[in-house]
C-alpha atoms as a PDB file:
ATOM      1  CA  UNK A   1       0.000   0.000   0.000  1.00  0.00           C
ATOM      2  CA  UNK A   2       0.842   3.224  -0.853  1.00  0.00           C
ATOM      3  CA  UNK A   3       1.360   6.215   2.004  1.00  0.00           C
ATOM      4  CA  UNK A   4       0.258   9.564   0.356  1.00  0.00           C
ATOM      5  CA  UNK A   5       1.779  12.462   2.254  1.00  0.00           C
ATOM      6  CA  UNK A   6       0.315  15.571   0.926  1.00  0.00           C
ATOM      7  CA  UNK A   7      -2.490  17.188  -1.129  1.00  0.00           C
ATOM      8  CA  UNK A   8      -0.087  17.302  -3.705  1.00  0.00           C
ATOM      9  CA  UNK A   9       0.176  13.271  -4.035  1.00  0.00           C
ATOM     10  CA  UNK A  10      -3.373  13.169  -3.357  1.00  0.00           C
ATOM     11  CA  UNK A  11      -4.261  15.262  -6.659  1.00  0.00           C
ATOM     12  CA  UNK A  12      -1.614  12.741  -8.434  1.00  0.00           C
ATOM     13  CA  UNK A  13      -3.163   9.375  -7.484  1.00  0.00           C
ATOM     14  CA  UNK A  14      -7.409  10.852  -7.777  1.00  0.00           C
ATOM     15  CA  UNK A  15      -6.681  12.080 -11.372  1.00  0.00           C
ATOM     16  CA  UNK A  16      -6.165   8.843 -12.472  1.00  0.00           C
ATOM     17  CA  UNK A  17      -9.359   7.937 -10.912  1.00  0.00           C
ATOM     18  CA  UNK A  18     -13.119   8.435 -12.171  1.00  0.00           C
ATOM     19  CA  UNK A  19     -14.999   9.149  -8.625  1.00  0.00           C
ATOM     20  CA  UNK A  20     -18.848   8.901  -7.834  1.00  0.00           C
ATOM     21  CA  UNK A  21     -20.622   9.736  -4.693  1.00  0.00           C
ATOM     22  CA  UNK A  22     -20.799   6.702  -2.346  1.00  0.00           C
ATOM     23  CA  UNK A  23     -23.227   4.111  -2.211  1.00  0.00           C
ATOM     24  CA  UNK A  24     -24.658   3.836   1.236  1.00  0.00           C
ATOM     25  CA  UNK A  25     -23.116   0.187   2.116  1.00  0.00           C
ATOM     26  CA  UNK A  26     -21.332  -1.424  -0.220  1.00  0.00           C
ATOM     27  CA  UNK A  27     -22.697  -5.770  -0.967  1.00  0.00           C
ATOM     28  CA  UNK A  28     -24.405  -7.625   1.934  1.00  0.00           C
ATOM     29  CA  UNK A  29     -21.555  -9.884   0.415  1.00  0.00           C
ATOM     30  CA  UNK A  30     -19.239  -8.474   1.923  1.00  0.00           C
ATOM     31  CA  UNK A  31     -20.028  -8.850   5.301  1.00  0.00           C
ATOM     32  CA  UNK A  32     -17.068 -10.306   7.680  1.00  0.00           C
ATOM     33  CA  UNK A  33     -14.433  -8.759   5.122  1.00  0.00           C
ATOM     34  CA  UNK A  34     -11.920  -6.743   6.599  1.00  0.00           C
ATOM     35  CA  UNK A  35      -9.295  -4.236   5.115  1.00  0.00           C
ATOM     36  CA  UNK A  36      -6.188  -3.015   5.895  1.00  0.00           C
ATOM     37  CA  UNK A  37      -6.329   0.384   6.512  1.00  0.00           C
ATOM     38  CA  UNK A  38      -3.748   3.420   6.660  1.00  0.00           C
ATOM     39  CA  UNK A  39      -4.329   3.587  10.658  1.00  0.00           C
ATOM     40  CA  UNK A  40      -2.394   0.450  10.943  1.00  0.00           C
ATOM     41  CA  UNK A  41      -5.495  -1.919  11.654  1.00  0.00           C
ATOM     42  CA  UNK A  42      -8.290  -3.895   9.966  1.00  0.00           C
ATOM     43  CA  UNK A  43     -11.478  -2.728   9.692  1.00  0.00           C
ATOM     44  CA  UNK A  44     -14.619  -4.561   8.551  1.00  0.00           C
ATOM     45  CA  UNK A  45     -15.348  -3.121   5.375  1.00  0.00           C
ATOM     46  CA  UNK A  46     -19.788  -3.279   5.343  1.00  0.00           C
ATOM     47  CA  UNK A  47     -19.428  -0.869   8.126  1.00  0.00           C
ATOM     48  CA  UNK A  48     -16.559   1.616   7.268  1.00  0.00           C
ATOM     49  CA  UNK A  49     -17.893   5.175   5.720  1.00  0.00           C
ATOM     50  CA  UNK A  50     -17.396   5.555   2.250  1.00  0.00           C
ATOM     51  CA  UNK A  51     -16.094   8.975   0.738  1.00  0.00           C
ATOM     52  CA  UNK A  52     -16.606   7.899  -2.793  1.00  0.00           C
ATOM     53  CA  UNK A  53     -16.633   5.040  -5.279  1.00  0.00           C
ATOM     54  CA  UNK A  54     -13.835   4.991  -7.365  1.00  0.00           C
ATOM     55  CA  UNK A  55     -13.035   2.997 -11.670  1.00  0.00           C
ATOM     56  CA  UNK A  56     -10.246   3.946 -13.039  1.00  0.00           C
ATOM     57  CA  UNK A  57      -5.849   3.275 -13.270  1.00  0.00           C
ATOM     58  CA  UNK A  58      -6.004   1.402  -9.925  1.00  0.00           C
ATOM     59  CA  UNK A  59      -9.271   0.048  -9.517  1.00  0.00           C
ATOM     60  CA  UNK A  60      -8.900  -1.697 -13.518  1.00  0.00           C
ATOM     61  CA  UNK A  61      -5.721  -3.693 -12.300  1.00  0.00           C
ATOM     62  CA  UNK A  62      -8.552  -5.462  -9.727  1.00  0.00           C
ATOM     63  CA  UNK A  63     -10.455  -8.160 -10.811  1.00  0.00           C
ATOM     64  CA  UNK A  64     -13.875  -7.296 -10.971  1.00  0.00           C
ATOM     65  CA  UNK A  65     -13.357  -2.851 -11.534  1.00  0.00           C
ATOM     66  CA  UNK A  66     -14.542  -1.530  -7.956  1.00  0.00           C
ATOM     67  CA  UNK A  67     -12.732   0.797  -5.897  1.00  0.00           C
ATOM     68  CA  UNK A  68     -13.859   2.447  -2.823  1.00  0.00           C
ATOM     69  CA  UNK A  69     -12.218   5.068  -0.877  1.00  0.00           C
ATOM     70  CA  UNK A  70     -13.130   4.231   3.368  1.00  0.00           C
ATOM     71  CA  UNK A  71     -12.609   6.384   6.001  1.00  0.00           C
ATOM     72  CA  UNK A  72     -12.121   5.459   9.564  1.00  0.00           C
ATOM     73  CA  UNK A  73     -11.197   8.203  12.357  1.00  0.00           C
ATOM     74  CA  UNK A  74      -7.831   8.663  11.178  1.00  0.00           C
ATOM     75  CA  UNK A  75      -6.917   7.730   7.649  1.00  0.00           C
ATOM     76  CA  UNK A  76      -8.804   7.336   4.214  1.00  0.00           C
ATOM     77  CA  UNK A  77      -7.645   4.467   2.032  1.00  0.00           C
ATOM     78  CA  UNK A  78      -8.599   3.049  -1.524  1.00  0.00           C
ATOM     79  CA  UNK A  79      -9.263  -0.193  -1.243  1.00  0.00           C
ATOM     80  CA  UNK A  80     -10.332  -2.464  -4.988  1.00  0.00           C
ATOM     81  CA  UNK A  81     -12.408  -5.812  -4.629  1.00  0.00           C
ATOM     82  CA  UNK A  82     -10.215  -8.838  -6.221  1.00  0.00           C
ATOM     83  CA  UNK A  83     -12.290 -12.315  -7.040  1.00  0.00           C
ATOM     84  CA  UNK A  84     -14.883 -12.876  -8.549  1.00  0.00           C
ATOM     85  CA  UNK A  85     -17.224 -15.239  -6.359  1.00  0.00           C
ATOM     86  CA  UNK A  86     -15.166 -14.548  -3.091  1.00  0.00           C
ATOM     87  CA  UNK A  87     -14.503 -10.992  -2.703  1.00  0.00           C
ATOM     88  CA  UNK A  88     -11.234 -10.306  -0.985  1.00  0.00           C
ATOM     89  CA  UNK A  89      -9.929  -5.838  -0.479  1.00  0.00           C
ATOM     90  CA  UNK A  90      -7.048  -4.964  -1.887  1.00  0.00           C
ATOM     91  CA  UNK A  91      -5.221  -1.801  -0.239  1.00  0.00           C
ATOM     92  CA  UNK A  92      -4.201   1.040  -2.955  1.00  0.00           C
ATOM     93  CA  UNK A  93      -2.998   3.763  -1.473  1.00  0.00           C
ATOM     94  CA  UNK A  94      -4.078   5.994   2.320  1.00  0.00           C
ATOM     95  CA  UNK A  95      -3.952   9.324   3.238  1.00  0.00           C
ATOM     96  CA  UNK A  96      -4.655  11.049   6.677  1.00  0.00           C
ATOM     97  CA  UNK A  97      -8.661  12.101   6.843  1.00  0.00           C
ATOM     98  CA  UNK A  98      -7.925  15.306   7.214  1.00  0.00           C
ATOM     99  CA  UNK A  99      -5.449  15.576   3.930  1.00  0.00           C
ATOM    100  CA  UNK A 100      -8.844  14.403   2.109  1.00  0.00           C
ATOM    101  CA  UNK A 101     -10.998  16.196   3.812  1.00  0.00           C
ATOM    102  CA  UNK A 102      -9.212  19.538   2.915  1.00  0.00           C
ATOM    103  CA  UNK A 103      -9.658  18.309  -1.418  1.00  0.00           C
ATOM    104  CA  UNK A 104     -13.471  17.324  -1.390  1.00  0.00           C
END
């Protein structure tokens, strides 16, 4: 996973990304998934925030196209689903909340 430091960086990686506003949850699928998140911990992904829903350079390298950005008290990180009948979160990049929270 990649540790974005600045606004700067965080301008870089979301212009390579096509964002849409969040969906409210994401699958029922997904329940008892975890990701690994900027903070240093895991976090069950059906209950994490979502800032925004994310296709593009780093969500196409995934296997089924879906990113996500989460946010948890701390740290917002893009996370892409991999699999196609089991679901498993892959960790892009993370960036402090507040860092994002100053862009949107």
């Amino acid at each position: 996973m990649k540790y974005l430091k600045n606004l700067k960086e965080l301008r870089e990686e979301l212009a390579n990304e096509e964002l849409h506003p969040p969906h409210e949850s994401l699958s029922t699928l997904n329940k008892d998934k975890t990701y690994n998140c900027g903070c240093g911990s895991w976090h069950p992904v059906d209950s994490t925030p979502i800032a925004a829903a994310c296709r593009g350079r780093s969500v196409a390298h995934s296997g089924i196209g879906k990113g996500f950005i989460l946010v948890c008290d701390t740290h917002a990180t893009l996370v892409v689903t991999e699999g196609i009948f089991n679901y498993s979160f892959k960790s892009i990049w993370t960036i402090e909340k507040e860092i994002l929270q100053n862009f949107i």
